[in-house]
Structures are given as structure tokens and as C-alpha cells.
N, C-alpha and C. Protein backbone atom coordinates (compact mmCIF):
# COMPACT_ATOMS: atom_id res chain seq x y z
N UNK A 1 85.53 110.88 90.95
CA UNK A 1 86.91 110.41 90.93
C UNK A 1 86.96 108.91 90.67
N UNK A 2 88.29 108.53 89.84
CA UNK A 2 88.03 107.17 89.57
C UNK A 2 88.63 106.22 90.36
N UNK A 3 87.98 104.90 91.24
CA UNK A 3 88.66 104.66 92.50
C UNK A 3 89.90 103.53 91.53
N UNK A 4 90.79 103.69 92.14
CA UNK A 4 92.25 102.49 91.39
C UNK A 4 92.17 101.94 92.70
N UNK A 5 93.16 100.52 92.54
CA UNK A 5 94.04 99.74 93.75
C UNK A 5 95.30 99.90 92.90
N UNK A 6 96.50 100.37 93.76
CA UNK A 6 97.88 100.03 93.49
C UNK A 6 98.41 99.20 94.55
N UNK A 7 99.56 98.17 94.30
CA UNK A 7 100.14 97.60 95.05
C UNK A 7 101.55 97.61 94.51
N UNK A 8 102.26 97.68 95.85
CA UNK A 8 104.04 98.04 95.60
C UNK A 8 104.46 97.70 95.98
N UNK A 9 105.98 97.25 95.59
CA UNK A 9 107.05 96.55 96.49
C UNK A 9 108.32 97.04 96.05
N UNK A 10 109.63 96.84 97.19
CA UNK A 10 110.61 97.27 96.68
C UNK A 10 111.52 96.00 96.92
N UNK A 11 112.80 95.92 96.40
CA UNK A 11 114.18 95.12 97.11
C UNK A 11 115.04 95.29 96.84
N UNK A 12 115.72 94.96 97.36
CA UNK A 12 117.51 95.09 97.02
C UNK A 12 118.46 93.97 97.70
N UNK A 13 119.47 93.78 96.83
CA UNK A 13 120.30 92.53 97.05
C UNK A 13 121.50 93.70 97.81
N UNK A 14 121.58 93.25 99.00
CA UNK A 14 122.31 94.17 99.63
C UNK A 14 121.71 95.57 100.39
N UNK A 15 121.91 95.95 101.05
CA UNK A 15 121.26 97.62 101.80
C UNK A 15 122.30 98.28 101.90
N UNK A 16 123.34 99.04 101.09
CA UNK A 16 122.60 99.42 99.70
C UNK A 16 123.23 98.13 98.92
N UNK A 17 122.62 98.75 97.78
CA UNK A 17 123.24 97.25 96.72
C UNK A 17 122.28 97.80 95.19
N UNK A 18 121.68 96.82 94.69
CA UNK A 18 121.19 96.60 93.18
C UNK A 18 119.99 96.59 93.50
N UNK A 19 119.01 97.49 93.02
CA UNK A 19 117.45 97.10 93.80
C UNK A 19 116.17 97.12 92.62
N UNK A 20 115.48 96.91 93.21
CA UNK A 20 114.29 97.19 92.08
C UNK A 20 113.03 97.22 92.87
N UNK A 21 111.79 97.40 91.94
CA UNK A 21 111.03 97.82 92.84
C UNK A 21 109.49 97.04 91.49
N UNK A 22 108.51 97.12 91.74
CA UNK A 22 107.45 96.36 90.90
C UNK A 22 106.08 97.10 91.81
N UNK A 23 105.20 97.94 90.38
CA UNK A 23 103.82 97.89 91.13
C UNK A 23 102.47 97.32 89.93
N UNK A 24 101.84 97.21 90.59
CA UNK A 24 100.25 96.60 89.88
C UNK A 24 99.31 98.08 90.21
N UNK A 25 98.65 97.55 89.27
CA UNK A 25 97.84 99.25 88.91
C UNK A 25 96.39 98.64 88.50
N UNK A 26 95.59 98.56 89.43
CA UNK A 26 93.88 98.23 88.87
C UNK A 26 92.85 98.79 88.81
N UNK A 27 92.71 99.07 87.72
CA UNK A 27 90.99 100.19 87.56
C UNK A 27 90.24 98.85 86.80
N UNK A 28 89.09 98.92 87.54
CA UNK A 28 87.75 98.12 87.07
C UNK A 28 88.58 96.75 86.69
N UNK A 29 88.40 96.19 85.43
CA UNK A 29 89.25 94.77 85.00
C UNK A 29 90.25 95.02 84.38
N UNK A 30 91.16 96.37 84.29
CA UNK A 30 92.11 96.72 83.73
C UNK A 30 93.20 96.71 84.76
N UNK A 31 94.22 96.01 84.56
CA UNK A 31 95.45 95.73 85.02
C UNK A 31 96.76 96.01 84.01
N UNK A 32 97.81 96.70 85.13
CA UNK A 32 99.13 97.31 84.67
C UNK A 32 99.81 97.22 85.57
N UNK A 33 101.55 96.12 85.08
CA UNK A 33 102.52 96.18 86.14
C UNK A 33 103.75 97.04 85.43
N UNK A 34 104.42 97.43 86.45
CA UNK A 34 105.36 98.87 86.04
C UNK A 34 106.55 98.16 86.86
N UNK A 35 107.37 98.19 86.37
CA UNK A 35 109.24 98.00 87.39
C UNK A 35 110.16 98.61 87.09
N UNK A 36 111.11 98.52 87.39
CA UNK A 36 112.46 99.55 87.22
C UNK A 36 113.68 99.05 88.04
N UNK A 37 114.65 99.85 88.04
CA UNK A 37 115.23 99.16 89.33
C UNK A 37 116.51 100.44 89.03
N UNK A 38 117.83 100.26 90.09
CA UNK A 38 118.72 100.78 90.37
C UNK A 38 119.98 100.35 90.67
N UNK A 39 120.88 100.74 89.95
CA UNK A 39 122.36 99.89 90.71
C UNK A 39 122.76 99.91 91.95
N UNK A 40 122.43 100.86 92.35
CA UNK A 40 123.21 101.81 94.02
C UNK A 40 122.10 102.00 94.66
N UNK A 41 120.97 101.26 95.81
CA UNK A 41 120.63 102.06 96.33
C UNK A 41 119.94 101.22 97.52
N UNK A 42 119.11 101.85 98.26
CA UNK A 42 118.08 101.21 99.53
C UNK A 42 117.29 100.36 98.93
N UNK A 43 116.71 99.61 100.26
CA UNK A 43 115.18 98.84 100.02
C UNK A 43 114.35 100.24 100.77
N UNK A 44 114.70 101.17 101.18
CA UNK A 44 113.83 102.04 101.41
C UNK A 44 113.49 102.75 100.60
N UNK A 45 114.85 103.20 99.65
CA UNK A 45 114.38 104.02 98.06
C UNK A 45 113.64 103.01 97.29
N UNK A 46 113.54 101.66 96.85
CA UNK A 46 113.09 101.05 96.02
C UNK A 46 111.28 100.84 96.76
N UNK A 47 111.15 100.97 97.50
CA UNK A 47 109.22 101.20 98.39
C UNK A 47 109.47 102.28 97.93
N UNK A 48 109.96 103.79 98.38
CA UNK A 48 108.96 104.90 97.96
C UNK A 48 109.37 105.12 96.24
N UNK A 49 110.07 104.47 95.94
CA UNK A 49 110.35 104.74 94.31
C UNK A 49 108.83 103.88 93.70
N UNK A 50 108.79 102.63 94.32
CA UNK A 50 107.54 102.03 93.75
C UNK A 50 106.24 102.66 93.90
N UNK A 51 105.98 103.29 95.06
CA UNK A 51 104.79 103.74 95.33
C UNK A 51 104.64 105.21 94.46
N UNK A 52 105.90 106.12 94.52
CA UNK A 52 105.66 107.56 93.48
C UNK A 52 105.03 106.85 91.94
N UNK A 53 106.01 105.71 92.02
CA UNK A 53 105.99 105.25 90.16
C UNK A 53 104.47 104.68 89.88
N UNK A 54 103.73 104.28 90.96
CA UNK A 54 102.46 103.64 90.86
C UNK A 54 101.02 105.37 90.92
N UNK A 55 101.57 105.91 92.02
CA UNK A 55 101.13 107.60 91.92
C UNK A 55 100.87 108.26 90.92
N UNK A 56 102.29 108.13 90.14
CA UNK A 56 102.48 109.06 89.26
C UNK A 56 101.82 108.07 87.47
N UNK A 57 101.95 106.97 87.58
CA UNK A 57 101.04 106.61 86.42
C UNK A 57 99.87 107.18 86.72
N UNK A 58 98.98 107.51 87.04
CA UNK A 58 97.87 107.95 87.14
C UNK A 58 97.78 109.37 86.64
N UNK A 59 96.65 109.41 85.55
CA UNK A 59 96.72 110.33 84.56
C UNK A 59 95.64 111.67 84.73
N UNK A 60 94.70 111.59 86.10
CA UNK A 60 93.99 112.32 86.33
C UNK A 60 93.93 112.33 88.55
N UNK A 61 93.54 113.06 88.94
CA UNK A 61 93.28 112.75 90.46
C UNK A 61 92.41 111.72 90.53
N UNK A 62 92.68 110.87 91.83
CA UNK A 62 92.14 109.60 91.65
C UNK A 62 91.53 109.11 93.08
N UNK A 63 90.86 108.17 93.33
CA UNK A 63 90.68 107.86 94.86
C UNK A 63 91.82 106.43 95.08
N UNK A 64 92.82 106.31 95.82
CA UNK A 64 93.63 104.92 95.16
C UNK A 64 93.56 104.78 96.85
N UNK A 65 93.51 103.01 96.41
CA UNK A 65 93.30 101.96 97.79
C UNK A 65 94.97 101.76 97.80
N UNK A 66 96.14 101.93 98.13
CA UNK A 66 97.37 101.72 98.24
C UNK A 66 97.93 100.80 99.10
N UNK A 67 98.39 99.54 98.69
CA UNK A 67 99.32 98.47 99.54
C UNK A 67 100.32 98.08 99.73
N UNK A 68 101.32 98.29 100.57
CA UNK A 68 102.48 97.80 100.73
C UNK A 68 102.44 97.29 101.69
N UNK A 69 103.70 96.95 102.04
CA UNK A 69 104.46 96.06 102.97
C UNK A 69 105.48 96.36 103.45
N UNK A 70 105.78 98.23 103.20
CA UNK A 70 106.33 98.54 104.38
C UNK A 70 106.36 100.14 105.10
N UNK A 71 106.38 99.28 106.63
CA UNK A 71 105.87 100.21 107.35
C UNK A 71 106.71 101.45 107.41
N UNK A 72 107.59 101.39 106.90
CA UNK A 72 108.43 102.40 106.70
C UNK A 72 107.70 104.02 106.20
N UNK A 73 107.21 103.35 104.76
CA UNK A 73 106.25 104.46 104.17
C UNK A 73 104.81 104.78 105.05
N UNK A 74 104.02 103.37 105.53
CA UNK A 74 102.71 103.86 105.71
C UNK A 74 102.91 104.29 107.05
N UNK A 75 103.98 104.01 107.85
CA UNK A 75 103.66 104.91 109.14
C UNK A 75 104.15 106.20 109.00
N UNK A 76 104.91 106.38 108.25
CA UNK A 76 105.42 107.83 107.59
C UNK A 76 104.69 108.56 106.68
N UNK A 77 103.86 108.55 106.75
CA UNK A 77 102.77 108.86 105.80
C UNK A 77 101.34 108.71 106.94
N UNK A 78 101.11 107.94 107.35
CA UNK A 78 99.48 107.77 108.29
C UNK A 78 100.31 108.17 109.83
N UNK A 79 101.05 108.55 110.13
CA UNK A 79 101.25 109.05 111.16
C UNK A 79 101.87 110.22 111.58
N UNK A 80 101.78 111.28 110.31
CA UNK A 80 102.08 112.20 109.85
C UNK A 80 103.83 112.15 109.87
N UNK A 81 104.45 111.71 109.64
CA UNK A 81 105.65 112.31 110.02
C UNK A 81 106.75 112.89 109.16
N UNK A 82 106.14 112.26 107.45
CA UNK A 82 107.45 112.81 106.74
C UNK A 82 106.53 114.22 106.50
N UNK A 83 105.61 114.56 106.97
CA UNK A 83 104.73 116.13 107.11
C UNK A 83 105.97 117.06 107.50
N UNK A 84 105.89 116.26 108.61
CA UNK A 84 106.54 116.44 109.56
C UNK A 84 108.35 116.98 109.63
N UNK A 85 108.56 115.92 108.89
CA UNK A 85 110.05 116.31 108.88
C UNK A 85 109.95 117.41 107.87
N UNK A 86 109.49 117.55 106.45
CA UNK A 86 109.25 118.28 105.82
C UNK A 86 109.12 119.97 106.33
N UNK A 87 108.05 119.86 107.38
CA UNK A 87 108.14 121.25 107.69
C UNK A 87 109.67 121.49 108.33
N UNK A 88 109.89 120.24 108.66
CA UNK A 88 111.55 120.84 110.11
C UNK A 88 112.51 121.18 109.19
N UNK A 89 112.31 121.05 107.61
CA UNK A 89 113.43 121.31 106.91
C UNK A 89 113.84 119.97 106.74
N UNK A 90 112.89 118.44 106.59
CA UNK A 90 114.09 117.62 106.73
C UNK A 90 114.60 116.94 108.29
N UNK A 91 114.66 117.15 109.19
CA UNK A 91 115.50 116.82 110.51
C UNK A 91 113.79 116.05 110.78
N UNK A 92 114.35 115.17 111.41
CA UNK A 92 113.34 114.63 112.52
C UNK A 92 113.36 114.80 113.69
N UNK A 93 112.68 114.18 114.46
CA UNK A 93 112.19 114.70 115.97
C UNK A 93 113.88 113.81 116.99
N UNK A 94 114.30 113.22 116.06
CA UNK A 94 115.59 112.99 117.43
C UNK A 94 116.72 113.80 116.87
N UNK A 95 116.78 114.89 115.79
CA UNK A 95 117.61 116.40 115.20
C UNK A 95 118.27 115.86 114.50
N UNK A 96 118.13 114.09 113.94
CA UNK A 96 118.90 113.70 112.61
C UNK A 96 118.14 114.29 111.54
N UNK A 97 118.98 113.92 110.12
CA UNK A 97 118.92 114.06 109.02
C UNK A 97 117.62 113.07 108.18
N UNK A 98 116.13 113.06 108.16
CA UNK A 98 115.50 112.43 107.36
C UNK A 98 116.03 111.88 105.95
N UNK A 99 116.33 110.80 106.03
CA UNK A 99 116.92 109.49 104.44
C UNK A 99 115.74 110.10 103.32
N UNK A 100 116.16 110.35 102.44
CA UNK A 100 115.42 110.02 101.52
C UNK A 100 114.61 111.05 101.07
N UNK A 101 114.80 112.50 101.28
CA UNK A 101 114.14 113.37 101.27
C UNK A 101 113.38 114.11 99.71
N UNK A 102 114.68 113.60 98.61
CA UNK A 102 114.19 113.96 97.64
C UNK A 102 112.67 113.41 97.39
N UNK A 103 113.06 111.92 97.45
CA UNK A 103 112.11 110.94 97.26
C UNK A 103 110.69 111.25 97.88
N UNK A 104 110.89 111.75 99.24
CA UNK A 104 109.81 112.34 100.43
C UNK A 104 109.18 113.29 99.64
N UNK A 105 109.81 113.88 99.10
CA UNK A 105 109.35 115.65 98.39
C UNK A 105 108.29 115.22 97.47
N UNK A 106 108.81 114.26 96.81
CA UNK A 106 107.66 113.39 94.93
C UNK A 106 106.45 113.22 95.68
N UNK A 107 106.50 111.81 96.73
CA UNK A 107 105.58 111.62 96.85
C UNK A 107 104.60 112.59 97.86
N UNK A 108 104.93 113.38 99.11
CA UNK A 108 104.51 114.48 99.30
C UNK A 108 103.45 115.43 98.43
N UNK A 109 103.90 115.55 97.09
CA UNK A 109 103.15 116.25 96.31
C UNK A 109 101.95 115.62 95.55
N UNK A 110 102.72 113.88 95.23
CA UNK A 110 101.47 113.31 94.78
C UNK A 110 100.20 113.19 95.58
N UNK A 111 100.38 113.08 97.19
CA UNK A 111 99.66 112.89 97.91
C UNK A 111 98.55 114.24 97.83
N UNK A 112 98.89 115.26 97.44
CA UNK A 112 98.59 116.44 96.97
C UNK A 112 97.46 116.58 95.88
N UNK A 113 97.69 115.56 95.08
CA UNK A 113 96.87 115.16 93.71
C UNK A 113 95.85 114.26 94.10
N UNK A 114 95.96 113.26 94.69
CA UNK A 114 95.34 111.98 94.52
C UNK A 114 95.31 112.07 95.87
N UNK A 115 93.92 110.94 96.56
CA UNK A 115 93.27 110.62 97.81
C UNK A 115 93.62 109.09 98.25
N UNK A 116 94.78 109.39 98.94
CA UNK A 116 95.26 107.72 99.39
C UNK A 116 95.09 107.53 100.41
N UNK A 117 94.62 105.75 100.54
CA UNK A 117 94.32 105.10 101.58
C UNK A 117 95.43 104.21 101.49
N UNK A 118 96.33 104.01 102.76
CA UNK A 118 97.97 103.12 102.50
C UNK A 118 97.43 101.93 103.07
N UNK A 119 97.13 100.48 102.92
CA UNK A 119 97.08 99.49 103.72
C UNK A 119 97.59 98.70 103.83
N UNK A 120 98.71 98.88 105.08
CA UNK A 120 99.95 97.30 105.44
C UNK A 120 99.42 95.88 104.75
N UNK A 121 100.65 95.89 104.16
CA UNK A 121 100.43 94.03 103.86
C UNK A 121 101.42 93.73 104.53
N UNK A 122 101.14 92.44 104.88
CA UNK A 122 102.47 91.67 105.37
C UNK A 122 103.14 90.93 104.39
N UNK A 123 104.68 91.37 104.32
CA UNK A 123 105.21 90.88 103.13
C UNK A 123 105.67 89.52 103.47
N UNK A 124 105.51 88.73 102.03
CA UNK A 124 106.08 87.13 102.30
C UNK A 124 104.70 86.48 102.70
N UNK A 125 103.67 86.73 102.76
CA UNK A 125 102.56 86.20 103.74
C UNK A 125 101.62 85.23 102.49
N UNK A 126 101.50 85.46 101.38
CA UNK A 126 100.48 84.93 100.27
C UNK A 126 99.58 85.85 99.49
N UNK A 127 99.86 87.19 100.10
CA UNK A 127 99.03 88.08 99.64
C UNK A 127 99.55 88.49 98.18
N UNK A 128 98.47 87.69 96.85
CA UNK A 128 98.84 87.62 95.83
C UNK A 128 99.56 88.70 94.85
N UNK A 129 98.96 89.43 94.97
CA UNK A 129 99.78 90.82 94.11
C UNK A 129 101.15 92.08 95.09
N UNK A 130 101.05 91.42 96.49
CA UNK A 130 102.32 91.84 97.16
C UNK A 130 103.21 91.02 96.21
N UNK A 131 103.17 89.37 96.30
CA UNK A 131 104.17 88.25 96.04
C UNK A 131 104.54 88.84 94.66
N UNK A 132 103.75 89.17 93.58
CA UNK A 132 103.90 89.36 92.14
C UNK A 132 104.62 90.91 92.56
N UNK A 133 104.70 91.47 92.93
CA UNK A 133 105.17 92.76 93.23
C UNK A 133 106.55 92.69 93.77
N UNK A 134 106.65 91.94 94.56
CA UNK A 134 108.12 91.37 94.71
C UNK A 134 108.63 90.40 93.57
N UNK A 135 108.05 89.42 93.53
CA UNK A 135 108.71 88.75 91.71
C UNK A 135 109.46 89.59 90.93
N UNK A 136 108.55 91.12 90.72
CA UNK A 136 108.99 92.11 89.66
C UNK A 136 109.98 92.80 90.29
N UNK A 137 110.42 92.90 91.59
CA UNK A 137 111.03 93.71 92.29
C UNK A 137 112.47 92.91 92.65
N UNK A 138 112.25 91.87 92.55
CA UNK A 138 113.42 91.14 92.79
C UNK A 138 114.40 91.11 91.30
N UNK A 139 113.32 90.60 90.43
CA UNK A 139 114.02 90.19 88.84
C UNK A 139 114.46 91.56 88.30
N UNK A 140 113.94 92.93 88.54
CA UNK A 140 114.80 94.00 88.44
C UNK A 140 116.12 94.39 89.37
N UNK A 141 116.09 94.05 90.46
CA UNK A 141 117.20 94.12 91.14
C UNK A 141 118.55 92.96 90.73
N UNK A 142 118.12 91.86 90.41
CA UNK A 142 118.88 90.91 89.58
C UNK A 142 119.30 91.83 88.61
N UNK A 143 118.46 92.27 87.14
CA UNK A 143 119.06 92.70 86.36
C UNK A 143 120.22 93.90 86.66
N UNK A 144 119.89 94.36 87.85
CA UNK A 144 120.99 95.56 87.91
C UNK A 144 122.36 94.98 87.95
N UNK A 145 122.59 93.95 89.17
CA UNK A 145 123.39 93.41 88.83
C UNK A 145 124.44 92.78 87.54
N UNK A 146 123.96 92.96 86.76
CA UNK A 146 124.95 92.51 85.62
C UNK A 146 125.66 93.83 84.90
């Protein structure tokens, strides 16, 4: 399997609001950044939108070192829980409605394909390809705006 590093970020001007999202994609000395963004939506959709979009470039099963900066996804993910809600139909353990479920479903399956390791960054901190990951994540959320 071929090992990658992805790194992801999401934002949005407003919760909800105009968002975007930016990831970096590294095999061996080959580097690829990917962005997008949205008129209407979360900084929670714009993290798992970045992390499926960094997943899903990947053109074969892969071993990927995965970084973000928020704990939103990696404790939902390393602490089993969108498993979790998934099996409940969705509901979580206090009988609300899990956010974001479509989104839950994508990456769910990618996780299916590919062997991820999620490792917290702290966002805002210097950690170089978080910062560039937000750059891209911000300047797409700008563009929505117009």
C-alpha cells in the first residue's frame, strides 16, 4: 500500500455562512492542494468536506497519515462514535439528531477503502501545511461570498 500524508482544513465566515475548505495531498515529493467551498454552510461541513475531498482523491487503497485541527472529526472517528451514531440510525447517545450525516455516510465508507491514522493539529499554532490549508480554506470561503 502506498503510504500518503493529507492535511485539511475547513472555515466559514459565519456558522453557517460562506465556507471553504483546502487539503494538501503528499506521496513521496509529490504534492497536491485541492479547495472548494460553499455558500450556505458549517465549519463542521467544510472539515469533513475537506477530509472526504482529500480521501477521495486517492486513486487506489492507501495507508494515509491524516491531519486536522478538528476535534470534531478525529474524536468522532478515533473514539468510535459517528460508528456509532450510524448504527443508532443517526441519533446519538443524548437521543438527538447527529449534524451532518450525509457527510458522516462519505466518509464512513472511505474509511472502508483506505487505512487512516487522524492526528490533531492545533489550529493557528505554525504548523505549516495546517496554516496553508486554512489560507486555501479561507480564500474559498471569501470567494463564496461574492
Amino acid at each position: 500500500m502506498k503510504r500518503v500524508e493529507i492535511f485539511t482544513d475547513g472555515a466559514c465566515s459565519g456558522n453557517p455562512g460562506p465556507g471553504g475548505y483546502g487539503v494538501i495531498l503528499r506521496y513521496k515529493d509529490s504534492v497536491k492542494e485541492l479547495s472548494g467551498g460553499e455558500r450556505e454552510t458549517t465549519n463542521n461541513r467544510m472539515e469533513l468536506t475537506a477530509v472526504i475531498t482529500g480521501l477521495s482523491a486517492l486513486k487506489e487503497p492507501c495507508e494515509v497519515e491524516l491531519y486536522s485541527d478538528s476535534k470534531y472529526i478525529i474524536d468522532a472517528v478515533t473514539k468510535g462514535w459517528a460508528k456509532q451514531w450510524q448504527a443508532n440510525g443517526w441519533i446519538k447517545g443524548d437521543k438527538k439528531k447527529a449534524l451532518n450525516s450525509d457527510l458522516w455516510e462519505m466518509l464512513l465508507a472511505l474509511l472502508d477503502v483506505h487505512k487512516v491514522n487522524f492526528i490533531w493539529v492545533k489550529g493557528h499554532a505554525g504548523h505549516t501545511e495546517n496554516e496553508r490549508c486554512d489560507q486555501l480554506a479561507v480564500a474559498e470561503s471569501q470567494k463564496m461570498k461574492l
